[in-house]
C-alpha atoms as a PDB file:
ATOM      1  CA  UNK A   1      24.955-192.036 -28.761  1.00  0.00           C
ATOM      2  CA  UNK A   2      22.686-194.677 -26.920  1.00  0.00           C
ATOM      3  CA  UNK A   3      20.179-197.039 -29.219  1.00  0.00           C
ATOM      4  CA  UNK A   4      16.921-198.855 -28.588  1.00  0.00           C
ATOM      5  CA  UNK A   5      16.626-202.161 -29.891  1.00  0.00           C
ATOM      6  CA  UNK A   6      12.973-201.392 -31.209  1.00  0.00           C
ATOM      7  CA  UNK A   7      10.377-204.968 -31.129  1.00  0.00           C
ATOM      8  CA  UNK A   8      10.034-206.942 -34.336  1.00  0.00           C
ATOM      9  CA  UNK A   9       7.040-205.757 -36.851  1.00  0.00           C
ATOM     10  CA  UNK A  10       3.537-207.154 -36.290  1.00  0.00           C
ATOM     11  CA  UNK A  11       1.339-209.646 -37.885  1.00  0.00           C
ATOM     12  CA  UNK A  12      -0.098-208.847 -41.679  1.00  0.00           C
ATOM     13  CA  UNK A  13      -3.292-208.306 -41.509  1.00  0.00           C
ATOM     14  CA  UNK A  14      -5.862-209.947 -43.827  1.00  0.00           C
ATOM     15  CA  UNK A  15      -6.148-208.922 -47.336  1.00  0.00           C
ATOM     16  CA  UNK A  16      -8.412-206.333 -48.234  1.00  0.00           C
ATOM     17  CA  UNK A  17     -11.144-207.403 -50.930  1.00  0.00           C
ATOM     18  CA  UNK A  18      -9.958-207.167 -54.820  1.00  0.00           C
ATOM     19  CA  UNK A  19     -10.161-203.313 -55.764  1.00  0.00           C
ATOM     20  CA  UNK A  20     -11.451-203.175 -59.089  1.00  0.00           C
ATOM     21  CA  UNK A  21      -7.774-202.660 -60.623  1.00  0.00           C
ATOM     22  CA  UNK A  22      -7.172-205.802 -60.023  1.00  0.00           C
ATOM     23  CA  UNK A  23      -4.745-204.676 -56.463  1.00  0.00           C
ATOM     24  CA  UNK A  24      -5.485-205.594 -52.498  1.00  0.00           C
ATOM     25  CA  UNK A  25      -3.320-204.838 -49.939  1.00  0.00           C
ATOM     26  CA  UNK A  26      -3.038-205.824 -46.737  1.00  0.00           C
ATOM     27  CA  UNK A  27      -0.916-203.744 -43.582  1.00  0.00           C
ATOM     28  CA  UNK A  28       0.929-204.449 -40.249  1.00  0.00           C
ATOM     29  CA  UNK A  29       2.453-202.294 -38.106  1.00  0.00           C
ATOM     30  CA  UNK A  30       6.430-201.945 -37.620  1.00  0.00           C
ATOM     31  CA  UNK A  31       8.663-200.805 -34.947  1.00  0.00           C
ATOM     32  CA  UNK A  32      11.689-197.768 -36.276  1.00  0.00           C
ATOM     33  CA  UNK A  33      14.156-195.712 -33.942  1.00  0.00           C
ATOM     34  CA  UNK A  34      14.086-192.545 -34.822  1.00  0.00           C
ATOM     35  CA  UNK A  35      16.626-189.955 -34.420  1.00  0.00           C
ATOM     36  CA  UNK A  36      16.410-189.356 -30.758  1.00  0.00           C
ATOM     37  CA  UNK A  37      16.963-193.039 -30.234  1.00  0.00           C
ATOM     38  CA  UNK A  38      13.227-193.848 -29.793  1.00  0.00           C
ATOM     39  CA  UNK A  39      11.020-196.779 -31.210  1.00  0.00           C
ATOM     40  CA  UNK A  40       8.100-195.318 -33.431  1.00  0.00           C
ATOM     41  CA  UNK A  41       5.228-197.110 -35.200  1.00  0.00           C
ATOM     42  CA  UNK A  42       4.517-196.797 -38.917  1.00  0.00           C
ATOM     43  CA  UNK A  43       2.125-198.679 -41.089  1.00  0.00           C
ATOM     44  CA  UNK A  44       3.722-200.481 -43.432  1.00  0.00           C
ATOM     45  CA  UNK A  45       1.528-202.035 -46.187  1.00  0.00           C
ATOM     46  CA  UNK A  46       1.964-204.559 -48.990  1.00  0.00           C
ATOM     47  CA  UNK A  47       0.162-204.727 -52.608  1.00  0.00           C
ATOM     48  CA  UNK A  48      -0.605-207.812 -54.662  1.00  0.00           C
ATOM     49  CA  UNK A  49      -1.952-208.359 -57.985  1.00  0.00           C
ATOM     50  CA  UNK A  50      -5.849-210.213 -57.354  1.00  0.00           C
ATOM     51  CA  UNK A  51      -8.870-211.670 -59.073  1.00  0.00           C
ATOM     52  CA  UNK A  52     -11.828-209.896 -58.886  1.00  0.00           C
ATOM     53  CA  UNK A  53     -13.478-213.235 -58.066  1.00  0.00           C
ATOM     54  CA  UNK A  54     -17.097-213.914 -59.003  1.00  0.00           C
ATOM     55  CA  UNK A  55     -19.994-214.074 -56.673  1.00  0.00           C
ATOM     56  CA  UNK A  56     -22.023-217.136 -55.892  1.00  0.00           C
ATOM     57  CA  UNK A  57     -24.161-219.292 -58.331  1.00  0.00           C
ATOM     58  CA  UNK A  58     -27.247-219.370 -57.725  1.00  0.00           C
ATOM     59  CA  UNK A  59     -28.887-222.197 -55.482  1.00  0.00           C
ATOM     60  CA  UNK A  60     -29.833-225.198 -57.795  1.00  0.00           C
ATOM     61  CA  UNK A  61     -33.185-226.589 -56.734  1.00  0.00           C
ATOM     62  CA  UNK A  62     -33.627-229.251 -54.461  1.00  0.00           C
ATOM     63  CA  UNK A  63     -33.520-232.559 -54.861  1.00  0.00           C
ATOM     64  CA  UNK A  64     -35.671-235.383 -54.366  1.00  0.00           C
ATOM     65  CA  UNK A  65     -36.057-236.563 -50.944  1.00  0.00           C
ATOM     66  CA  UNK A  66     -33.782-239.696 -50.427  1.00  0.00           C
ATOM     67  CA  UNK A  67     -34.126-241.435 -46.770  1.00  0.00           C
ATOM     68  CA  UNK A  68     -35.411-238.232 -45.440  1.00  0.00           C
ATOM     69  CA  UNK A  69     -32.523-235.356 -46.698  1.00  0.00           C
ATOM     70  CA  UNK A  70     -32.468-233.122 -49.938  1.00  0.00           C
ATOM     71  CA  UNK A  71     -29.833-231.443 -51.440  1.00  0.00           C
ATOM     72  CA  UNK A  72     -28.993-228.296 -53.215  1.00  0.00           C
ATOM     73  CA  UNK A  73     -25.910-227.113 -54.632  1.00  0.00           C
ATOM     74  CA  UNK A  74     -23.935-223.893 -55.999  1.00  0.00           C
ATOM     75  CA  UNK A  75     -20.404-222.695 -57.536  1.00  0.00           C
ATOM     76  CA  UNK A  76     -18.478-220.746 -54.991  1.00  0.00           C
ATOM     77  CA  UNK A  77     -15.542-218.950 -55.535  1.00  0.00           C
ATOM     78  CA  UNK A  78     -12.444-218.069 -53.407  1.00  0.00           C
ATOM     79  CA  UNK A  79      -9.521-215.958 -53.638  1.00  0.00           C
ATOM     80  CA  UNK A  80      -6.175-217.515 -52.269  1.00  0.00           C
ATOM     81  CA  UNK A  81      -2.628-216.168 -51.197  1.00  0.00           C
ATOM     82  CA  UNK A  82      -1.279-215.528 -54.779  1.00  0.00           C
ATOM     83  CA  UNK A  83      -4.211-213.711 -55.713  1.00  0.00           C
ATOM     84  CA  UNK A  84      -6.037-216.204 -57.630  1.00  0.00           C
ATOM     85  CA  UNK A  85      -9.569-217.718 -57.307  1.00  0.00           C
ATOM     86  CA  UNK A  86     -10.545-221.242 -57.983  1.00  0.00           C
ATOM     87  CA  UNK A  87     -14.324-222.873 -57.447  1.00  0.00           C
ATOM     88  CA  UNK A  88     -15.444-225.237 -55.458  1.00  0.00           C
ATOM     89  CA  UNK A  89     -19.210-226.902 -54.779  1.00  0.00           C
ATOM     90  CA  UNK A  90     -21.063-225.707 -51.916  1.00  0.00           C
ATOM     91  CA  UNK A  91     -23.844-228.555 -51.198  1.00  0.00           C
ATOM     92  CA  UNK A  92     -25.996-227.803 -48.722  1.00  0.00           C
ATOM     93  CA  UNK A  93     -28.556-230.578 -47.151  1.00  0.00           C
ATOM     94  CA  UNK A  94     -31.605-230.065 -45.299  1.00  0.00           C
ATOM     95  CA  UNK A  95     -34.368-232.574 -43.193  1.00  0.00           C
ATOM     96  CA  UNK A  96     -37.020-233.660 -45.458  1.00  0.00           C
ATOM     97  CA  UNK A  97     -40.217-235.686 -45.648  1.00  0.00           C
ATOM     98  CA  UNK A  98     -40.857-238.353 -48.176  1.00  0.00           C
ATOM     99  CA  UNK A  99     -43.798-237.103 -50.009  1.00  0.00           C
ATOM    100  CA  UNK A 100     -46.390-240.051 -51.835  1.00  0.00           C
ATOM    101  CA  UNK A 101     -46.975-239.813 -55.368  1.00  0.00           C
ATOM    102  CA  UNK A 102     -49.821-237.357 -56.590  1.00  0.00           C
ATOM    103  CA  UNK A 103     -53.009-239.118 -56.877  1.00  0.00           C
ATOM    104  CA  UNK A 104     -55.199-240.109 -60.597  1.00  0.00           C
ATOM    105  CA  UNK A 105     -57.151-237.695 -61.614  1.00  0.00           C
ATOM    106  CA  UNK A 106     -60.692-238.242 -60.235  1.00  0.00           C
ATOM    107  CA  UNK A 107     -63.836-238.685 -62.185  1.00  0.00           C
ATOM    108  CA  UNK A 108     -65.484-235.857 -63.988  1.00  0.00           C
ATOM    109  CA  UNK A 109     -68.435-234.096 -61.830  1.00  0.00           C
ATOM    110  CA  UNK A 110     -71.873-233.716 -63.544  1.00  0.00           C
ATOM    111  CA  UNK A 111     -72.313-231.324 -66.213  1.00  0.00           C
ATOM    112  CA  UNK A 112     -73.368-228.365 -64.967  1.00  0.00           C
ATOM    113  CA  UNK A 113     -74.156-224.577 -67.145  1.00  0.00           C
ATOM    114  CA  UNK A 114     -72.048-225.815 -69.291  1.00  0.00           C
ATOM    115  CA  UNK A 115     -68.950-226.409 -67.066  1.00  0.00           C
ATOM    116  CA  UNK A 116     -67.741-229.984 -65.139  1.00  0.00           C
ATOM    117  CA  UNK A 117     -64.395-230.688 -62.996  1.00  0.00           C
ATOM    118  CA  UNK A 118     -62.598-232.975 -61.151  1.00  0.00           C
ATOM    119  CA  UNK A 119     -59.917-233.262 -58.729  1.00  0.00           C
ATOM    120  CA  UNK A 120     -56.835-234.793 -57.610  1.00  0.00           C
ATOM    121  CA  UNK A 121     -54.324-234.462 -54.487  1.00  0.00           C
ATOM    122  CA  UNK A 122     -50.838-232.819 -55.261  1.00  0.00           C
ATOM    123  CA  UNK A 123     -48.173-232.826 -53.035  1.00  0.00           C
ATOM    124  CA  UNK A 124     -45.259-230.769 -52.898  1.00  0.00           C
ATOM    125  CA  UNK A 125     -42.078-229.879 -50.180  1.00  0.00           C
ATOM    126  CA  UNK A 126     -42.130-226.746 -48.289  1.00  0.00           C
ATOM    127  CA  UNK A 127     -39.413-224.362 -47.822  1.00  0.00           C
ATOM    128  CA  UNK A 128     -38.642-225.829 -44.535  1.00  0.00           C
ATOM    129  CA  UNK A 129     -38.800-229.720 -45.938  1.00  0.00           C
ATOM    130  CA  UNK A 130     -42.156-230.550 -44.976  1.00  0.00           C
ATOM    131  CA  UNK A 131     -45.264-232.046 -47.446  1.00  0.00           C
ATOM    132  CA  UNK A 132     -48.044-229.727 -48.484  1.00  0.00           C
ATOM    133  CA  UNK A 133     -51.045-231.289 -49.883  1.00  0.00           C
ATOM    134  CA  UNK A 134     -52.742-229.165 -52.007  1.00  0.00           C
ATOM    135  CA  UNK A 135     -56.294-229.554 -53.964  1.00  0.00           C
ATOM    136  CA  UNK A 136     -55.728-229.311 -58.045  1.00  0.00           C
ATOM    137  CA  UNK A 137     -58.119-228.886 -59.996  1.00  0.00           C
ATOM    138  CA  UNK A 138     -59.462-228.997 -63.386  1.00  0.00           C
ATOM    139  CA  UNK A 139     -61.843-227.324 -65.311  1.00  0.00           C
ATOM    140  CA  UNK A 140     -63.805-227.748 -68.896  1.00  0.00           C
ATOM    141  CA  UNK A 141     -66.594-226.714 -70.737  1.00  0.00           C
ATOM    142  CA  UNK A 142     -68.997-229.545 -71.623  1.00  0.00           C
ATOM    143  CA  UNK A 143     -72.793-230.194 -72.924  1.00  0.00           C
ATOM    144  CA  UNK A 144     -75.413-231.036 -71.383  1.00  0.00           C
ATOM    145  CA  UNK A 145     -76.585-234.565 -72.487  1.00  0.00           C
ATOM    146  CA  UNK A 146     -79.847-235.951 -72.206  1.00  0.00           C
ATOM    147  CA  UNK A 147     -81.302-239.483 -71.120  1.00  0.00           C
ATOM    148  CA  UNK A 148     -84.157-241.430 -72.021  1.00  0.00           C
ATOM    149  CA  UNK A 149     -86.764-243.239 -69.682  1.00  0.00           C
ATOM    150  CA  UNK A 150     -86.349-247.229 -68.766  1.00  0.00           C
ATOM    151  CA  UNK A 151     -87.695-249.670 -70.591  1.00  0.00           C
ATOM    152  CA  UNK A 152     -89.913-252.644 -68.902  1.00  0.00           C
ATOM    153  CA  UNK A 153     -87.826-255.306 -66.975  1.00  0.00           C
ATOM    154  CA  UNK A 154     -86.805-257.841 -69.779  1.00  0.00           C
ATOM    155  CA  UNK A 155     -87.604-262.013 -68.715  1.00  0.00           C
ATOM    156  CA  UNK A 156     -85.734-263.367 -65.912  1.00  0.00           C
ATOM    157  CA  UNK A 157     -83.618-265.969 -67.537  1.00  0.00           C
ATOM    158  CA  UNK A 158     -81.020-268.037 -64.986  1.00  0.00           C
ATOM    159  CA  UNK A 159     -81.973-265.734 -62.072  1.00  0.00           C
ATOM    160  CA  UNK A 160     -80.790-262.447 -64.159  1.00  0.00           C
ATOM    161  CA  UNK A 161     -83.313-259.644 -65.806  1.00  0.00           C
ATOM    162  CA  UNK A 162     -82.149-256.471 -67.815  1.00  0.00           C
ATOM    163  CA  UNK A 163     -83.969-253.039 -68.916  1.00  0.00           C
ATOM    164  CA  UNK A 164     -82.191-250.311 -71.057  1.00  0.00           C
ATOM    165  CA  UNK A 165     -82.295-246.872 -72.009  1.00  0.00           C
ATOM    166  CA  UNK A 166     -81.018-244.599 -74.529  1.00  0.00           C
ATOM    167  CA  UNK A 167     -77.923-242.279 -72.935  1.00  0.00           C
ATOM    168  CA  UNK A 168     -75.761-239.653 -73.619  1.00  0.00           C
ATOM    169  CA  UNK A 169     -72.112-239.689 -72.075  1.00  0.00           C
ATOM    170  CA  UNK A 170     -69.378-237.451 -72.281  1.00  0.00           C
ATOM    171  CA  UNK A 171     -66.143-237.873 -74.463  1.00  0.00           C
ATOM    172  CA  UNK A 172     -63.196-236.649 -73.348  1.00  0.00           C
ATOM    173  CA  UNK A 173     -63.412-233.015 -74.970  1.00  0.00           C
ATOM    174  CA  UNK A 174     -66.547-232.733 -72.787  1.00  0.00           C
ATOM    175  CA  UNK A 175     -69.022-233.411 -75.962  1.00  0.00           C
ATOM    176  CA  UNK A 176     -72.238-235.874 -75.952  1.00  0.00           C
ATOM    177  CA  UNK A 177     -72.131-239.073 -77.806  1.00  0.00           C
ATOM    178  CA  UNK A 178     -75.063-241.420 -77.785  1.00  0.00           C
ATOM    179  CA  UNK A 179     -74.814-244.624 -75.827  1.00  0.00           C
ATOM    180  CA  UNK A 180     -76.754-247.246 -73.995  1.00  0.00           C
ATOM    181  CA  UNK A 181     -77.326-247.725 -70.799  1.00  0.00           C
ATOM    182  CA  UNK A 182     -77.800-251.596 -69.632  1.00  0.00           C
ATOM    183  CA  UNK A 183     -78.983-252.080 -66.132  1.00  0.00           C
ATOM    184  CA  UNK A 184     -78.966-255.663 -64.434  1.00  0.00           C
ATOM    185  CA  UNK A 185     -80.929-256.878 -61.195  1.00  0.00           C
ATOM    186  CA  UNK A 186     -81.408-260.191 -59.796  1.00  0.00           C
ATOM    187  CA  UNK A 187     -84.772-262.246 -60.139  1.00  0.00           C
ATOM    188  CA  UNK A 188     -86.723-265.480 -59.342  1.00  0.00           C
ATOM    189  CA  UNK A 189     -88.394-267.154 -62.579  1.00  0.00           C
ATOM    190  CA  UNK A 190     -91.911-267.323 -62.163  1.00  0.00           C
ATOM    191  CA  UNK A 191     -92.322-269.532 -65.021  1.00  0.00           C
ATOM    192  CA  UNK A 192     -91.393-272.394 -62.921  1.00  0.00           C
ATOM    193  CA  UNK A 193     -93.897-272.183 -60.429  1.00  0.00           C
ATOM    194  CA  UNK A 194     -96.865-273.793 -61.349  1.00  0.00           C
ATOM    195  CA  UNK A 195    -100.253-272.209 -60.786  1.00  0.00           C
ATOM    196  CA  UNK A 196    -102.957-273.362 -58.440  1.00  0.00           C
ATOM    197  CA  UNK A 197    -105.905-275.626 -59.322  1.00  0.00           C
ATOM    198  CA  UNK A 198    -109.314-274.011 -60.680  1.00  0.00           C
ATOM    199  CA  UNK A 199    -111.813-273.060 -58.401  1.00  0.00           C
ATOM    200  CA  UNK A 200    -115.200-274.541 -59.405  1.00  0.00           C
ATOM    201  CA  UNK A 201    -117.336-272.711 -61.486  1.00  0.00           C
ATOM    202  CA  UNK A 202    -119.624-270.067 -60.038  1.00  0.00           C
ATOM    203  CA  UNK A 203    -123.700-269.888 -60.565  1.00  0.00           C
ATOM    204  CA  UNK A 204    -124.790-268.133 -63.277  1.00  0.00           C
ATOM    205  CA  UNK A 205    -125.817-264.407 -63.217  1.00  0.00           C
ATOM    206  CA  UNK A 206    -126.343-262.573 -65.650  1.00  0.00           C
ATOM    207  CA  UNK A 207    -125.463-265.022 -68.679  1.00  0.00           C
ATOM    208  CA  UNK A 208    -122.090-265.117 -67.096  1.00  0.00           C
ATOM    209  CA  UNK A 209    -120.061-267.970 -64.752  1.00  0.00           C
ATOM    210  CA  UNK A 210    -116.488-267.663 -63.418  1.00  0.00           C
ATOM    211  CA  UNK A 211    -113.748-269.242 -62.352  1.00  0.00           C
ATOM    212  CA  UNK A 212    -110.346-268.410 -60.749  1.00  0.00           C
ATOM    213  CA  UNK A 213    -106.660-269.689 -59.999  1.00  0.00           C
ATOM    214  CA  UNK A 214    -104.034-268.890 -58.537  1.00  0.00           C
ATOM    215  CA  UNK A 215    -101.018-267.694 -60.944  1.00  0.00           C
ATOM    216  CA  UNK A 216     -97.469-265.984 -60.540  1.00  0.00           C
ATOM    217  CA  UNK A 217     -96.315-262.639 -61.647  1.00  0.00           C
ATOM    218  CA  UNK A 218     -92.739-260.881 -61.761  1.00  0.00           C
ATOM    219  CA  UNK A 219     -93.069-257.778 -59.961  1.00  0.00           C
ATOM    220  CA  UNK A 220     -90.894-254.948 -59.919  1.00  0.00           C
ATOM    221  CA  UNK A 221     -88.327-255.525 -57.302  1.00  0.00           C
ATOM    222  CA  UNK A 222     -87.551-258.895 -58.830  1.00  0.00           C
ATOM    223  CA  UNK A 223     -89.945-261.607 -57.147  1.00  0.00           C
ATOM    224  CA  UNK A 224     -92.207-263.377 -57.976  1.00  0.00           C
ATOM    225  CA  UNK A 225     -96.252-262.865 -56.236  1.00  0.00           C
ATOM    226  CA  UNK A 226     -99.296-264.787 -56.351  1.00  0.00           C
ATOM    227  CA  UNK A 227    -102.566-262.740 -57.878  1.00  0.00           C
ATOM    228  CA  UNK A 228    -105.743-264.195 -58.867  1.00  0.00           C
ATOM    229  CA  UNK A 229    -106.571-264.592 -62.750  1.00  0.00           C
ATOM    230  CA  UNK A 230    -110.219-264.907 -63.039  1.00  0.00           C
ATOM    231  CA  UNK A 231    -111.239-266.606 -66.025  1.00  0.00           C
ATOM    232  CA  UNK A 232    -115.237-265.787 -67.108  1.00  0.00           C
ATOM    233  CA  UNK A 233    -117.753-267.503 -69.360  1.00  0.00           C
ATOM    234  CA  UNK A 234    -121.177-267.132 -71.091  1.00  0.00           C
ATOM    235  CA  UNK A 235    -123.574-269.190 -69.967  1.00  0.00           C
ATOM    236  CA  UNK A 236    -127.930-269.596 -70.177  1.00  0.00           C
ATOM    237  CA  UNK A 237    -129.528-269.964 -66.535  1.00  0.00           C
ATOM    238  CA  UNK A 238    -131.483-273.298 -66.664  1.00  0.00           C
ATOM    239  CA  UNK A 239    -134.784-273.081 -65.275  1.00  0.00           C
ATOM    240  CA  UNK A 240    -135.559-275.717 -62.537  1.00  0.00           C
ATOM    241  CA  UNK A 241    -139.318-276.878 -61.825  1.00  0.00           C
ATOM    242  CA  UNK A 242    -140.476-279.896 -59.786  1.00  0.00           C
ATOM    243  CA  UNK A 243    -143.359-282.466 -60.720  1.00  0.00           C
ATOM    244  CA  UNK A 244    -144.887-284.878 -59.003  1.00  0.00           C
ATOM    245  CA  UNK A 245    -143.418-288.135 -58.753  1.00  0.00           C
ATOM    246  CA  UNK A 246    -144.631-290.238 -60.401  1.00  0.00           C
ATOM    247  CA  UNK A 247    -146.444-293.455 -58.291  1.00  0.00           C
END
């Protein structure tokens, strides 16, 4: 009887994922003469023991933005030709911006029903590797403190005056603690300028002469102005007659 010479079997195909006994198989197709002398196909498959192999790790967070790239990282884990897995890092980098520090805290607003806040600038990287800034801010219950009025300018000494007044400030828990309040300003010292020469004496009216100067008063944006001190005096009018003259 004549015979084919049927074509070698195919390529194996790739393994099937780990069943959950532990089996995959993978197939290829091979070439048999049957009994009328013909080549026929038949799937011919092949079983291994496996690994059920475990998923992914989760993404670690990203790193810190080093000469403008961040990482992340995770535990991947593959199954090879005997059937056995192994891990291996996955690192994945991404374009990033170098964000600046966050700023200081900024100074606590006013007191005001009871609440005050400040504010500083945050800033974080986006999803896509960018900065963000962002307003943060804080909140906290406080009192309302009180102040007292000024008191008059102190004496200019070496071109320097001072007034103060009795103050309440906050503490750090928001709470009023009593404190002074010193304020400085610049000023000429009138003391060295001498005063003007008396004028002469006026008549007298009224049981009463005068006489004024000039003189030099601190005033209150720190210089020094002439005014007029009038000084005033009893006196007795004299009364004047004429005789004859004598021959």
């Amino acid at each position: 009887q004549p015979c084919v010479v049927c074509p070698g079997p195919g390529p194996w195909s790739a393994w099937a994922a780990c069943s959950s006994n532990n089996q995959r198989v993978r197939v290829r197709t091979v070439n048999i003469a049957n009994s009328q002398g013909r080549c026929v196909q038949q799937q011919e498959s092949d079983t291994q023991q496996c690994e059920n192999c475990n998923p992914p790790s989760p993404w670690t967070g990203w790193t810190a933005c080093v000469r403008g790239e961040r990482q992340h990282a995770r535990l991947v884990y593959q199954l090879h030709a005997n059937g056995t897995c192994s891990q291996s890092p996955q690192i994945e980098a991404q374009p990033c911006e170098n964000c600046p520090p966050d700023t200081q805290w900024g100074a606590w607003s006013a007191c005001s029903s009871g609440i005050r806040s400040r504010w500083k600038n945050v800033y974080t990287i986006t999803a896509n590797g960018t900065c963000l800034r962002q307003l943060q801010d804080d909140v906290q219950n406080c009192d309302s403190c009180s102040t007292g009025d000024w008191t008059a300018w102190g004496s200019c000494v070496d071109g320097m005056r001072t007034r103060t007044r009795p103050h309440q400030s906050l503490d750090a828990q928001g709470h009023c603690q009593p404190d002074t309040e010193v304020q400085e300003d610049t000023c000429e010292d009138c003391s060295v300028l001498p005063p003007g020469a008396w004028t002469p004496w006026t008549t007298c009216q009224a049981n009463t002469r005068s006489r004024q100067r000039q003189e030099y008063e601190l005033i209150s944006d720190g210089s020094c102005r002439a005014h007029a001190v009038v000084y005033n005096q009893a006196c007795i009018p004299c009364q004047q007659s004429a005789t004859d003259w004598t021959q």
